[in-house]
PDB file of N, CA and C in Angstrom:
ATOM      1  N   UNK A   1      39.314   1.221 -30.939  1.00  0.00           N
ATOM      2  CA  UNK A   1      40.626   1.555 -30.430  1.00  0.00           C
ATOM      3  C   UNK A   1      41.676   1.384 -31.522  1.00  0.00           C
ATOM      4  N   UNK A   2      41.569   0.505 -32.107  1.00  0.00           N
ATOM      5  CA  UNK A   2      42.594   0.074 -33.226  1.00  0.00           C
ATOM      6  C   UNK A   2      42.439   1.098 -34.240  1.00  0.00           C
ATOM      7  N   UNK A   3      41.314   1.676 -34.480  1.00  0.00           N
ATOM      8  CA  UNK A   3      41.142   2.892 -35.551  1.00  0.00           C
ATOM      9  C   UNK A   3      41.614   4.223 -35.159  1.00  0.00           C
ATOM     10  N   UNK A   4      41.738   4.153 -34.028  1.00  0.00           N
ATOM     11  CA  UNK A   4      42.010   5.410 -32.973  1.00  0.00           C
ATOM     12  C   UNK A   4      43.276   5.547 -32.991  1.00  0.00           C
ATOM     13  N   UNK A   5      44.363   4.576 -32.576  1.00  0.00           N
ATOM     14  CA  UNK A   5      45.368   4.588 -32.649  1.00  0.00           C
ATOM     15  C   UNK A   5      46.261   4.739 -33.835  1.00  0.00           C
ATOM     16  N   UNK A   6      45.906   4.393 -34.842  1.00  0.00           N
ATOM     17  CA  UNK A   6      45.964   4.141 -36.231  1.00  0.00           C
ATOM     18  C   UNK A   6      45.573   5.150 -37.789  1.00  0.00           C
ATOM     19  N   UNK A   7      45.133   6.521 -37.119  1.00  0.00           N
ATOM     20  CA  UNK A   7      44.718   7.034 -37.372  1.00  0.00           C
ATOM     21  C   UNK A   7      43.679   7.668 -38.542  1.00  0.00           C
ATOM     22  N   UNK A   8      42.651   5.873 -37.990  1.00  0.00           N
ATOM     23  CA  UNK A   8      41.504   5.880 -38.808  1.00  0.00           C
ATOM     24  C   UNK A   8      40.604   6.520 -38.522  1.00  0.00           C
ATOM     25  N   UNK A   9      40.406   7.100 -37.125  1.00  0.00           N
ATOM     26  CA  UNK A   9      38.847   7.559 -36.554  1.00  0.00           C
ATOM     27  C   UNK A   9      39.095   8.942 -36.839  1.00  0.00           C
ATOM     28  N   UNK A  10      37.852   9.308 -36.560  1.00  0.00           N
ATOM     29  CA  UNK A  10      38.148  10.936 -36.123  1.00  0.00           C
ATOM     30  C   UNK A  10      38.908  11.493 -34.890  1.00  0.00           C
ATOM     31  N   UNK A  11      39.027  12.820 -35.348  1.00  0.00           N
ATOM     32  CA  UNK A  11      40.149  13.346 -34.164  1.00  0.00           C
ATOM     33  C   UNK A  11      39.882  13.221 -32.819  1.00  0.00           C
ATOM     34  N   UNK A  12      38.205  13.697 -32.329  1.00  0.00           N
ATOM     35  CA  UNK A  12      37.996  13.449 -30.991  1.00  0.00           C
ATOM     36  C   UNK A  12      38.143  12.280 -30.389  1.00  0.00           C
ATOM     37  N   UNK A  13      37.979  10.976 -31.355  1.00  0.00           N
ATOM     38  CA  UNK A  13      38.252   9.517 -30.549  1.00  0.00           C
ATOM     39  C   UNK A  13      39.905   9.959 -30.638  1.00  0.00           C
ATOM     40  N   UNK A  14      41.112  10.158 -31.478  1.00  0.00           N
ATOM     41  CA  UNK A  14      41.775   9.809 -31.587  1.00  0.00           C
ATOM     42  C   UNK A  14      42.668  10.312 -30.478  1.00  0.00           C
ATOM     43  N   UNK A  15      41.934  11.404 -30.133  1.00  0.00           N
ATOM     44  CA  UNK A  15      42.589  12.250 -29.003  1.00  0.00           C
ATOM     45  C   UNK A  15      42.282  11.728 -27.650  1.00  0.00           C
ATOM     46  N   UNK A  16      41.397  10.523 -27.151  1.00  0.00           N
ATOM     47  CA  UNK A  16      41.526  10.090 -26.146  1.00  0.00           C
ATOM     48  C   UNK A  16      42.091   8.911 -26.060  1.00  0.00           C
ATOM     49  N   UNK A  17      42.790   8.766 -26.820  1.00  0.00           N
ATOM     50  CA  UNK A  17      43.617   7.388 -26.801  1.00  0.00           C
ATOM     51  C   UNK A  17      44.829   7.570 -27.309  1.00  0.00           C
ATOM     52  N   UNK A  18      45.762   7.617 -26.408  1.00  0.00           N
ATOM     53  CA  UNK A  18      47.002   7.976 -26.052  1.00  0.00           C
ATOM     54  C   UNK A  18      48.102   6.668 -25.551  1.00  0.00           C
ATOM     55  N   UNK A  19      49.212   6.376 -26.194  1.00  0.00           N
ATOM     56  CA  UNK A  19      50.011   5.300 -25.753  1.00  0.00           C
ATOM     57  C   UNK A  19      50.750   5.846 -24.685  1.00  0.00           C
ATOM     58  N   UNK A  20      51.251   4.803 -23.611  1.00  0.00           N
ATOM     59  CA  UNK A  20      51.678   5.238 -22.081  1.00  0.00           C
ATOM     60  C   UNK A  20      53.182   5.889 -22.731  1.00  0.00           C
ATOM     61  N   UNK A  21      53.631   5.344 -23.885  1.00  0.00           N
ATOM     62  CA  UNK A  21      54.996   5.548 -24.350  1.00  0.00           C
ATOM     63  C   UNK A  21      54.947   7.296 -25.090  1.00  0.00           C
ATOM     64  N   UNK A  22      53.227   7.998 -25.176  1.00  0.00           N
ATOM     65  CA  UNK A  22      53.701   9.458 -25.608  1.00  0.00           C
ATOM     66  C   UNK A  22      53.065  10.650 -24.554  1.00  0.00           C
ATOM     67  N   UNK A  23      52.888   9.764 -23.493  1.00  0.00           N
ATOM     68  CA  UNK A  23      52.238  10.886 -22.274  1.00  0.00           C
ATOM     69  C   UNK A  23      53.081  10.720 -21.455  1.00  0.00           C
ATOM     70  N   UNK A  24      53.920   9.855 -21.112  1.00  0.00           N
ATOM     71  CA  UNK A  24      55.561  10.202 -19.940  1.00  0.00           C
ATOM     72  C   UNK A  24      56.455  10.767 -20.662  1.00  0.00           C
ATOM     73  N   UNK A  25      57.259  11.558 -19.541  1.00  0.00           N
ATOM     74  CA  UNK A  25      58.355  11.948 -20.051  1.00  0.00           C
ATOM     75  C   UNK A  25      59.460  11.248 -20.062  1.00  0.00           C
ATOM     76  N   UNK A  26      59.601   9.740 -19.139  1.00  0.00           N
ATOM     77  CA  UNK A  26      60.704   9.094 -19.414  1.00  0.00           C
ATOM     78  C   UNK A  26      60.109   7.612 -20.058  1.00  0.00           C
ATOM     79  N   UNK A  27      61.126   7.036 -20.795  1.00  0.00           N
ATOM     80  CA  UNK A  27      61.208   5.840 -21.230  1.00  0.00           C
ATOM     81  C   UNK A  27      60.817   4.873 -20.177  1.00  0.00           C
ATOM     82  N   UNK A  28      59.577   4.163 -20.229  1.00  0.00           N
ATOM     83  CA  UNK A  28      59.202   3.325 -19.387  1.00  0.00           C
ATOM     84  C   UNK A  28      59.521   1.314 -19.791  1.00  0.00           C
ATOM     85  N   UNK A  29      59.903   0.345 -18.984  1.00  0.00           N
ATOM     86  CA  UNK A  29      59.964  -0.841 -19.741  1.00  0.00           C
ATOM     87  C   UNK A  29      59.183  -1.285 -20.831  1.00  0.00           C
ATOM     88  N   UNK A  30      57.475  -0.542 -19.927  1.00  0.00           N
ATOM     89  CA  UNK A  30      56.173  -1.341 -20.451  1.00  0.00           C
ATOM     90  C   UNK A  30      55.786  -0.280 -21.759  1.00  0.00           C
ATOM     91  N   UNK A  31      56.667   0.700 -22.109  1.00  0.00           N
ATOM     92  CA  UNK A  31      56.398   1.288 -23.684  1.00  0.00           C
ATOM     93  C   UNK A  31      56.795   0.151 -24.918  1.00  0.00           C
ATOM     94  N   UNK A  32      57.180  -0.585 -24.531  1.00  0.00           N
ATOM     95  CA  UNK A  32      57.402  -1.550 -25.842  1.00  0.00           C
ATOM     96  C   UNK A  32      55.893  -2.641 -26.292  1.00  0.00           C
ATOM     97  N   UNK A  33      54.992  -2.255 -25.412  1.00  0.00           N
ATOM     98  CA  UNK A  33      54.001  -3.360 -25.081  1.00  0.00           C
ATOM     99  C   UNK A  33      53.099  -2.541 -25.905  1.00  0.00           C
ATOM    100  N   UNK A  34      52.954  -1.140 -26.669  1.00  0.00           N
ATOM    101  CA  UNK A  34      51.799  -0.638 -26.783  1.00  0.00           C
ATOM    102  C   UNK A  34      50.293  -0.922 -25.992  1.00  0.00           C
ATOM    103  N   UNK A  35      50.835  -0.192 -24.777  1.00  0.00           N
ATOM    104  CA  UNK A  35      49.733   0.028 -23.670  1.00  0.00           C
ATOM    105  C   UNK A  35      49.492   1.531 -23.537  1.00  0.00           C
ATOM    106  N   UNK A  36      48.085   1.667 -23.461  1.00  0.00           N
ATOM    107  CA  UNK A  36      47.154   3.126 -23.654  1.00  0.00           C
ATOM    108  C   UNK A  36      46.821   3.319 -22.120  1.00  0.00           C
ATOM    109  N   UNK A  37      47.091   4.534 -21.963  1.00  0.00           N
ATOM    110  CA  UNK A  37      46.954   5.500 -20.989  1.00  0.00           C
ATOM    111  C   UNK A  37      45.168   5.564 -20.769  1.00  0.00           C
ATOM    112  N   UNK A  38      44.807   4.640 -19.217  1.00  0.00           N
ATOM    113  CA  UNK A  38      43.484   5.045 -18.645  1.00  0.00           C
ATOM    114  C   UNK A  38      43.046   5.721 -17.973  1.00  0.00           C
ATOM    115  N   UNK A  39      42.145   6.861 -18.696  1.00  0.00           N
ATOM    116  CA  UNK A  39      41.753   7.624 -17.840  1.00  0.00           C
ATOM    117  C   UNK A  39      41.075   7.322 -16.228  1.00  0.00           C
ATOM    118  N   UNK A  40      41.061   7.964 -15.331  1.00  0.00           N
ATOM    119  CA  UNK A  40      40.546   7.779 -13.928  1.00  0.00           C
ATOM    120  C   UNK A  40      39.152   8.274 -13.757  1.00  0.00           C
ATOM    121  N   UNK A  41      38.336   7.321 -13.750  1.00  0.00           N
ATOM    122  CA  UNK A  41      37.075   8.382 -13.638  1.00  0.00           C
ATOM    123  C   UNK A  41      36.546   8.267 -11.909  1.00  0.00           C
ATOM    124  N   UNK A  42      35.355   9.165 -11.536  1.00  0.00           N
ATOM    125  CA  UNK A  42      35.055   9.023 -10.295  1.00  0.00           C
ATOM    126  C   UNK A  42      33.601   8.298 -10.054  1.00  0.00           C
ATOM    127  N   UNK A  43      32.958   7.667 -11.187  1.00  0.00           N
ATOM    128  CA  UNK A  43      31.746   7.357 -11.307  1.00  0.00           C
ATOM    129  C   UNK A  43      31.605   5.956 -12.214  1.00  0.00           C
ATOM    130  N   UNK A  44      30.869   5.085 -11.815  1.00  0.00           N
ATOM    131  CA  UNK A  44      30.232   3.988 -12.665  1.00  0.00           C
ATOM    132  C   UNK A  44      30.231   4.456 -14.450  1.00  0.00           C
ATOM    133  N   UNK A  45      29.298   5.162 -14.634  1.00  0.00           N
ATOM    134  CA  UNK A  45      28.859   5.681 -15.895  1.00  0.00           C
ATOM    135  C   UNK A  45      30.656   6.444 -16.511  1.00  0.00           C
ATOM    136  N   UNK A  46      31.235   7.151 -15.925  1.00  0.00           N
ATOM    137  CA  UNK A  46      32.230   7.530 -16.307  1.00  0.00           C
ATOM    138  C   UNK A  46      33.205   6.224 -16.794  1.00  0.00           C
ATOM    139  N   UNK A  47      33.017   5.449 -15.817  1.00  0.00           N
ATOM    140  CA  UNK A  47      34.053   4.165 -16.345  1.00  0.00           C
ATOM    141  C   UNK A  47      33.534   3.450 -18.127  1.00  0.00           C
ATOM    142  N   UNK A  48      32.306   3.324 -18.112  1.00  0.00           N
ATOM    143  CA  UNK A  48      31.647   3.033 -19.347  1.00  0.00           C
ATOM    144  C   UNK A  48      32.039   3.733 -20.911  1.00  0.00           C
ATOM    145  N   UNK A  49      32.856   4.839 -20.194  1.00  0.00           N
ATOM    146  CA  UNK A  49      32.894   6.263 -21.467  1.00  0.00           C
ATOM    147  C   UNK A  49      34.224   5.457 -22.228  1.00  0.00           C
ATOM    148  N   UNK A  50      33.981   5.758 -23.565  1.00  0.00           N
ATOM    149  CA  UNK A  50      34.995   5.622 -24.667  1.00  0.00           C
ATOM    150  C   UNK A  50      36.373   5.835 -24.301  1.00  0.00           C
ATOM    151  N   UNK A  51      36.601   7.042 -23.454  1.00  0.00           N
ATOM    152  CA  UNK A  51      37.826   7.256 -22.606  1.00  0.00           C
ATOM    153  C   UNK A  51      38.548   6.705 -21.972  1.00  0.00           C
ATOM    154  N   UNK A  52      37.492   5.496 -20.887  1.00  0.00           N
ATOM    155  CA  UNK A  52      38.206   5.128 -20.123  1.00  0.00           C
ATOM    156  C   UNK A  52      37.800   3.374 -20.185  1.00  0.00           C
ATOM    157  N   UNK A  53      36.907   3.362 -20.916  1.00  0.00           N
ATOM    158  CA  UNK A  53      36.640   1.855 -21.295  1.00  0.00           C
ATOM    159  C   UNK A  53      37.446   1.588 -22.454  1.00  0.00           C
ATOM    160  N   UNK A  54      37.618   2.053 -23.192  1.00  0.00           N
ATOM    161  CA  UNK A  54      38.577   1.616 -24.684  1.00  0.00           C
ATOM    162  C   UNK A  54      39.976   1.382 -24.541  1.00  0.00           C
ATOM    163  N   UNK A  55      40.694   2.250 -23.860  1.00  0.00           N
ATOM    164  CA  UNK A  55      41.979   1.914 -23.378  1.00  0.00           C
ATOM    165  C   UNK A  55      42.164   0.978 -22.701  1.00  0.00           C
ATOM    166  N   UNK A  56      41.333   0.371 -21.372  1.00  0.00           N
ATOM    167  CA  UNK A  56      41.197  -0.738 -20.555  1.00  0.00           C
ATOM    168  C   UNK A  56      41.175  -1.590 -21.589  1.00  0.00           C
ATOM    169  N   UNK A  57      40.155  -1.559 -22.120  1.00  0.00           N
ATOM    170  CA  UNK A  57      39.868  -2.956 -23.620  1.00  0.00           C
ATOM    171  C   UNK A  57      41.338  -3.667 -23.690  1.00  0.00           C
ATOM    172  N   UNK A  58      42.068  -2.479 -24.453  1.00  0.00           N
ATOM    173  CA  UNK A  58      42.883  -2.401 -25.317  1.00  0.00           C
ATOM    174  C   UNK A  58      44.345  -2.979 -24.866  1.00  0.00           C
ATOM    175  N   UNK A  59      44.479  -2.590 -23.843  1.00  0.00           N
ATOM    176  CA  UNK A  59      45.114  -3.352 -22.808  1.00  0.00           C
ATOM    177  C   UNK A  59      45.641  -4.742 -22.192  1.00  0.00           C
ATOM    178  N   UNK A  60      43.641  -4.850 -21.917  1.00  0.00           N
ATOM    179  CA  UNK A  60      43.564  -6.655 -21.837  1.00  0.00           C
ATOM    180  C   UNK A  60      44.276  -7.556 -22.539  1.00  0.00           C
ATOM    181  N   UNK A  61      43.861  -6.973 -24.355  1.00  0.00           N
ATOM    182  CA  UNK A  61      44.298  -7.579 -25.520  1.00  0.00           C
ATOM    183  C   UNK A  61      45.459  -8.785 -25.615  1.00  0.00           C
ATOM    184  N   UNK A  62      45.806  -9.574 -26.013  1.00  0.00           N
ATOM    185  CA  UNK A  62      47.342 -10.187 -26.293  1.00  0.00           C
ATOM    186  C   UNK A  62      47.865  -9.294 -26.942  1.00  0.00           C
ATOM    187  N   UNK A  63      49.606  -9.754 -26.836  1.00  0.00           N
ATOM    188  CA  UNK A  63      50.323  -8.677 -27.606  1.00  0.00           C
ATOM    189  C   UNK A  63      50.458  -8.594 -29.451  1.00  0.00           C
ATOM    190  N   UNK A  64      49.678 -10.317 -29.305  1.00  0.00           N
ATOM    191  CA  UNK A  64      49.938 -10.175 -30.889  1.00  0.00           C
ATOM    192  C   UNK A  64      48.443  -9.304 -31.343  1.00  0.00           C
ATOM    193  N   UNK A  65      47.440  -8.961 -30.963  1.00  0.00           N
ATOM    194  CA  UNK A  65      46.656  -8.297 -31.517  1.00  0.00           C
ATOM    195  C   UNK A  65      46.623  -6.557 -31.378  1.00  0.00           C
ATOM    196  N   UNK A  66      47.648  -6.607 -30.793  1.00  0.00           N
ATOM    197  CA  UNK A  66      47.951  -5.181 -30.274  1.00  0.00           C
ATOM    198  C   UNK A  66      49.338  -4.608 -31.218  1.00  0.00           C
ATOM    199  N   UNK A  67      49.372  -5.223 -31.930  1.00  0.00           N
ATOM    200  CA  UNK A  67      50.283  -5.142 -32.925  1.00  0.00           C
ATOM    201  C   UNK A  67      49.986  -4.114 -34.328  1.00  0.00           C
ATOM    202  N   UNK A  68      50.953  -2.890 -34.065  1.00  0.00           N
ATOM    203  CA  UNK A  68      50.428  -1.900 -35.497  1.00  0.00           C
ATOM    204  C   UNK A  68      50.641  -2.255 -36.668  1.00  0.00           C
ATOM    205  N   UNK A  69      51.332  -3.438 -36.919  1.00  0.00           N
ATOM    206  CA  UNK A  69      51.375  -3.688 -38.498  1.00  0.00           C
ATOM    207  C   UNK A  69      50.384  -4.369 -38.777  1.00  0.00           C
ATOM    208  N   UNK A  70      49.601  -4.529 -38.022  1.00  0.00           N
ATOM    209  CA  UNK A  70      48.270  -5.909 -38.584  1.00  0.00           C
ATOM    210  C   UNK A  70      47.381  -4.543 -39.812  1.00  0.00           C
ATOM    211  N   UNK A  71      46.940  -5.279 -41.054  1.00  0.00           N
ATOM    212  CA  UNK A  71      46.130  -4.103 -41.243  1.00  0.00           C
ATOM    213  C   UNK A  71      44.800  -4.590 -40.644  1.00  0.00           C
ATOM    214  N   UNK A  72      43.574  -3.448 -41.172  1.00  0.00           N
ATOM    215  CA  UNK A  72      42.462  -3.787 -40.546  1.00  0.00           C
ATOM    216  C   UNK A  72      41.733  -4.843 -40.160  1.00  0.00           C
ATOM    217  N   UNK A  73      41.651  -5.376 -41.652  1.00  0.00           N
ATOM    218  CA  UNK A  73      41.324  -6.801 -41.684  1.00  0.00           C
ATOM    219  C   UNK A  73      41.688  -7.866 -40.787  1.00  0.00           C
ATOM    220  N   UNK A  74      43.420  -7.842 -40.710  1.00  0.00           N
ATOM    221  CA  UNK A  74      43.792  -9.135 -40.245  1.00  0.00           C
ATOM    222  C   UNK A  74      43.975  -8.581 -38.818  1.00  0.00           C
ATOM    223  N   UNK A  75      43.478  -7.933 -37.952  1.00  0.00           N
ATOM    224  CA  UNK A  75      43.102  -7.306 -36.415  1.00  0.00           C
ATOM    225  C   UNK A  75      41.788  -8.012 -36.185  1.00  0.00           C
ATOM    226  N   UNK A  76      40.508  -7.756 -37.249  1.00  0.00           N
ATOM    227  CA  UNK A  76      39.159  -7.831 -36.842  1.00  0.00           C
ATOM    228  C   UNK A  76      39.024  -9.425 -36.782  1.00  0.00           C
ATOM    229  N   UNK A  77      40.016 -10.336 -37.808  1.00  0.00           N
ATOM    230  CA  UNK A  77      40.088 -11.594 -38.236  1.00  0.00           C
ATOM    231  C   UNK A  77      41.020 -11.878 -36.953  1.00  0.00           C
ATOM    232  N   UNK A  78      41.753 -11.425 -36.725  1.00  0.00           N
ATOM    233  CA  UNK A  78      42.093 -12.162 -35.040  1.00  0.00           C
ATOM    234  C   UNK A  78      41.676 -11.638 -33.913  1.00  0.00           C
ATOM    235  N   UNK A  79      41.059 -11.033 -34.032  1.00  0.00           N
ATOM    236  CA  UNK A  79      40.054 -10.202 -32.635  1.00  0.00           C
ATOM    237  C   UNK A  79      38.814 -11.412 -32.437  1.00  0.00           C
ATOM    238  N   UNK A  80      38.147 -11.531 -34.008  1.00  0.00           N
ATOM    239  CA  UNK A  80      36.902 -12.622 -33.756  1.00  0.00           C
ATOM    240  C   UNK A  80      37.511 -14.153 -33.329  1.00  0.00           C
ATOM    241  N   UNK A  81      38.869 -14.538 -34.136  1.00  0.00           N
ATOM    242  CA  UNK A  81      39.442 -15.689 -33.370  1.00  0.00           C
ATOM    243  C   UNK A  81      39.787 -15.923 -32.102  1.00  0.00           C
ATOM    244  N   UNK A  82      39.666 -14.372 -31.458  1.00  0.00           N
ATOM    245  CA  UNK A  82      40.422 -14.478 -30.018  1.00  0.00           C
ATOM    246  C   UNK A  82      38.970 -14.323 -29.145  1.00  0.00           C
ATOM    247  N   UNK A  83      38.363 -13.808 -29.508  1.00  0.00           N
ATOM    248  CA  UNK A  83      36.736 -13.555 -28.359  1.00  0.00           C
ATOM    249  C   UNK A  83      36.152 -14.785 -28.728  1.00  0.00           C
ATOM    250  N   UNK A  84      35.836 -15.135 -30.548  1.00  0.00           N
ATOM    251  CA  UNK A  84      34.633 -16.474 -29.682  1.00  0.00           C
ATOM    252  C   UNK A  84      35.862 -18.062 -30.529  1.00  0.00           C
ATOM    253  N   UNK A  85      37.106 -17.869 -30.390  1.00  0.00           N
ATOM    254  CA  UNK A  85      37.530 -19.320 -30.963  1.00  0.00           C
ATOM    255  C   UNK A  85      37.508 -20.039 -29.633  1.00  0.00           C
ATOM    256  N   UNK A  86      38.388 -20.038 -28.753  1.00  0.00           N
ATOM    257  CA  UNK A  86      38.073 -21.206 -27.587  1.00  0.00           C
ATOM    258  C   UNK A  86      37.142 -20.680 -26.437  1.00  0.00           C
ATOM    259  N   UNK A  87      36.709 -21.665 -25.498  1.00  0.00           N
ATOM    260  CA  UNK A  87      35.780 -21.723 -24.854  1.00  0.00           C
ATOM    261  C   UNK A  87      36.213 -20.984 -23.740  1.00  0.00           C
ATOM    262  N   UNK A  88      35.749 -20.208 -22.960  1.00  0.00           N
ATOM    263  CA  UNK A  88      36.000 -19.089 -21.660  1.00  0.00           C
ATOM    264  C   UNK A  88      35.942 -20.367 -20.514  1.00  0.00           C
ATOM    265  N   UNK A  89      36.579 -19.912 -19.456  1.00  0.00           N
ATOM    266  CA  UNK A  89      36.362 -20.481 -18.206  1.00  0.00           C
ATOM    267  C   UNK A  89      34.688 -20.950 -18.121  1.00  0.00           C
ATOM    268  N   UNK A  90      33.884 -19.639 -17.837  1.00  0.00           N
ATOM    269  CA  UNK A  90      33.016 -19.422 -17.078  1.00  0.00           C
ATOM    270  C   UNK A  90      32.035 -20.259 -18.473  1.00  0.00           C
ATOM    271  N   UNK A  91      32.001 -20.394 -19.381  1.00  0.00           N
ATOM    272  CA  UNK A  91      31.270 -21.097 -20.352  1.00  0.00           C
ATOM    273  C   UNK A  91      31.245 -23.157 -20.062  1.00  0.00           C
ATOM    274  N   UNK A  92      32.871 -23.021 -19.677  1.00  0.00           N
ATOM    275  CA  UNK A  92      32.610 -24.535 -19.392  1.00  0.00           C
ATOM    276  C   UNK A  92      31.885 -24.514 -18.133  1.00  0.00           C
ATOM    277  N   UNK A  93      31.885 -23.789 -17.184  1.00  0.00           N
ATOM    278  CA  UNK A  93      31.445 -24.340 -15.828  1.00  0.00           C
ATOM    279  C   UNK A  93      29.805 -24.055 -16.292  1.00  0.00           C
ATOM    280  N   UNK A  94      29.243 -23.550 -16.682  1.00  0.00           N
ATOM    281  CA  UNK A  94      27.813 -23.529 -16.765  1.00  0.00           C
ATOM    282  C   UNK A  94      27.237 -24.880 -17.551  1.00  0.00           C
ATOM    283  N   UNK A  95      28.175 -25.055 -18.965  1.00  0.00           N
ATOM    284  CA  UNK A  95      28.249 -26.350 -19.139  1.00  0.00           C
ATOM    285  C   UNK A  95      28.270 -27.805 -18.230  1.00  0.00           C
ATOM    286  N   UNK A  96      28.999 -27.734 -17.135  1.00  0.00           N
ATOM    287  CA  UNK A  96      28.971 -28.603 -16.387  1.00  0.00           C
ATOM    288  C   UNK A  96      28.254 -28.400 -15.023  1.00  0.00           C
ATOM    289  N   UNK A  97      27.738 -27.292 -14.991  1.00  0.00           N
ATOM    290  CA  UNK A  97      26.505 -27.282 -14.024  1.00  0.00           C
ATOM    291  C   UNK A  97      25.077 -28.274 -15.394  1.00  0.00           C
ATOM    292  N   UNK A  98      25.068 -27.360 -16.357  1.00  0.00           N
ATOM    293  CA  UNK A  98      23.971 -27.801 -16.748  1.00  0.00           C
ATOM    294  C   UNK A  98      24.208 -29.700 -17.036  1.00  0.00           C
ATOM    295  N   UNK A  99      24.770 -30.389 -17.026  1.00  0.00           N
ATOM    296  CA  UNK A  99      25.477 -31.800 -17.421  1.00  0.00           C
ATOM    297  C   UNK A  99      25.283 -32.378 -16.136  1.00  0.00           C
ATOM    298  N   UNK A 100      25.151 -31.703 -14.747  1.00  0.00           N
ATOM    299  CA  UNK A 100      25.184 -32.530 -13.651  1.00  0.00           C
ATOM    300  C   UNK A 100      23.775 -31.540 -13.498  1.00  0.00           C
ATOM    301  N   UNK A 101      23.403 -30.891 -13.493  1.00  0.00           N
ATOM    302  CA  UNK A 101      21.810 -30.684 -13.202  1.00  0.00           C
ATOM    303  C   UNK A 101      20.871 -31.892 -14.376  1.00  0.00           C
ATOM    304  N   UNK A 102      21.280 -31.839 -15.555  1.00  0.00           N
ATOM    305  CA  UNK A 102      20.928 -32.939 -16.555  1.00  0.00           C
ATOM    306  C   UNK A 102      20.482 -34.477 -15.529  1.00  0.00           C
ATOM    307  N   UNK A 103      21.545 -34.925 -15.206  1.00  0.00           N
ATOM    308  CA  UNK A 103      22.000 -35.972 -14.390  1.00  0.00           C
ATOM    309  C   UNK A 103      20.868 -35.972 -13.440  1.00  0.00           C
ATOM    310  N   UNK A 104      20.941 -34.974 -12.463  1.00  0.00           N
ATOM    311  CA  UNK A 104      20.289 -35.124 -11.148  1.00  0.00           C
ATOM    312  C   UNK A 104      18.660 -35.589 -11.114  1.00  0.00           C
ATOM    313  N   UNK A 105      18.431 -34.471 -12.574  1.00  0.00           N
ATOM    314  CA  UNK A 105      16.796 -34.499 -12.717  1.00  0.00           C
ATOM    315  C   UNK A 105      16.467 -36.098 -13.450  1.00  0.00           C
ATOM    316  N   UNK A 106      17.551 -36.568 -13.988  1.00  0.00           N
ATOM    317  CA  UNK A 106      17.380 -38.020 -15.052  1.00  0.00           C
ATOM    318  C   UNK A 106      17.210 -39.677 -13.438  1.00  0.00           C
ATOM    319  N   UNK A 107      18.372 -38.752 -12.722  1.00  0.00           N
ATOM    320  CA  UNK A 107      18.196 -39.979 -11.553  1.00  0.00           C
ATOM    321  C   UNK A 107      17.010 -39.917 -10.869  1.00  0.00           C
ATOM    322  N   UNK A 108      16.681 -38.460 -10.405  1.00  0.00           N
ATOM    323  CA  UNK A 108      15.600 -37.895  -9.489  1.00  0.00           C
ATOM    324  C   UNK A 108      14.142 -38.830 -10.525  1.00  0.00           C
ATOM    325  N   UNK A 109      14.216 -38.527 -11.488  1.00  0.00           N
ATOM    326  CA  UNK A 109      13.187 -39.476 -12.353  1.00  0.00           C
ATOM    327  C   UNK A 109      13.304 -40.699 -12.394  1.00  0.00           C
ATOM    328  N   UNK A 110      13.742 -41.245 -12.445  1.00  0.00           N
ATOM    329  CA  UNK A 110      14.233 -42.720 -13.001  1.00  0.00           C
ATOM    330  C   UNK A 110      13.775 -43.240 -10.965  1.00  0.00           C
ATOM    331  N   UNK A 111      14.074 -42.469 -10.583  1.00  0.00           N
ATOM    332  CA  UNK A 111      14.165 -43.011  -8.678  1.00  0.00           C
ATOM    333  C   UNK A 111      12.672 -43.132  -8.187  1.00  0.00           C
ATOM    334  N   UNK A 112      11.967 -42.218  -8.880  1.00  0.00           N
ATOM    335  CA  UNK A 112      10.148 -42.159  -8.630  1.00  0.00           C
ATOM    336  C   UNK A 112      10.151 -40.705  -7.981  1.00  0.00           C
ATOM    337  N   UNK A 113      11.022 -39.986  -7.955  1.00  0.00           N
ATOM    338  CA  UNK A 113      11.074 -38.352  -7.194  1.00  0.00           C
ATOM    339  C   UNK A 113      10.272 -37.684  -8.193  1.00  0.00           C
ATOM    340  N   UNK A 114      10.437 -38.084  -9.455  1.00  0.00           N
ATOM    341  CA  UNK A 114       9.812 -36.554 -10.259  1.00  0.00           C
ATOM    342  C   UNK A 114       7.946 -37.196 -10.237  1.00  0.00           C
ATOM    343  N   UNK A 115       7.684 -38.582  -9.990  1.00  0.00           N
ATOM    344  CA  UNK A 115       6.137 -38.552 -10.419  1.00  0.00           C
ATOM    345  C   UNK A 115       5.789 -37.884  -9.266  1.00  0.00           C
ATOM    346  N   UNK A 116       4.421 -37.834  -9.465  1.00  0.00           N
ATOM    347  CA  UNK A 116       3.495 -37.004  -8.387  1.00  0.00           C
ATOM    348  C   UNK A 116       2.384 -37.998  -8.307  1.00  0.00           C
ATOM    349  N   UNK A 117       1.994 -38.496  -7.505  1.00  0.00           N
ATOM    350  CA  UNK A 117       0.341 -39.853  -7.091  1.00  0.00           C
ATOM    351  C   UNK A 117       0.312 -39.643  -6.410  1.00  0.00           C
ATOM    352  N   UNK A 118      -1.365 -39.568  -6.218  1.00  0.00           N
ATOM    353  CA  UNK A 118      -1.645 -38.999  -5.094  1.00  0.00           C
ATOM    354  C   UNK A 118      -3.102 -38.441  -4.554  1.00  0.00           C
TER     355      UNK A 118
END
């Protein structure tokens, strides 16, 4: 998306990625945000397409990575700081399932549940 917009890619990517600020005809608040126009699809597999998944992406983004003066480099260098530098919600909670499943099986042992005699 960032190559698309930027006009690193080729024309066919570049042509499906469109800012909301050059497909209306009036001045909208949210044109200052560089937010891309998502296509509507009617199908699973359609949602997956470069069209309409890349703009969504792009979107999500913070505003500082959505920023056109970054050059390439310093986009991909805060793109990787922003996906794996801190820990996701859903990463700690599996963490703390696995920390109290840890637990359960250490008491369940220690209690005489895990031997088998017999």
């Amino acid at each position: 998306m960032y190559k698309a917009l930027n006009g690193l890619s080729p024309q066919y990517l570049a042509d499906d990625c469109q800012l909301i600020t050059t497909t209306g005809r009036r001045r909208l608040r949210s044109s200052n945000v560089d937010l891309c126009n998502v296509s509507r699809t009617r199908t699973t597999l359609g949602d997956r397409s470069f069209t309409a998944a890349g703009p969504h992406l792009w979107n999500n983004l913070p505003l500082h990575l959505r920023d056109f003066q970054l050059s390439l480099s310093e986009f991909r260098r805060l793109l990787k700081t922003h996906l794996f530098g801190a820990p996701s919600d859903l990463l700690l909670d599996v963490v703390r399932f696995i920390n109290v499943l840890t637990y359960l099986l250490t008491y369940l042992h220690v209690q005489g549940f895990g031997s088998h005699t017999g």
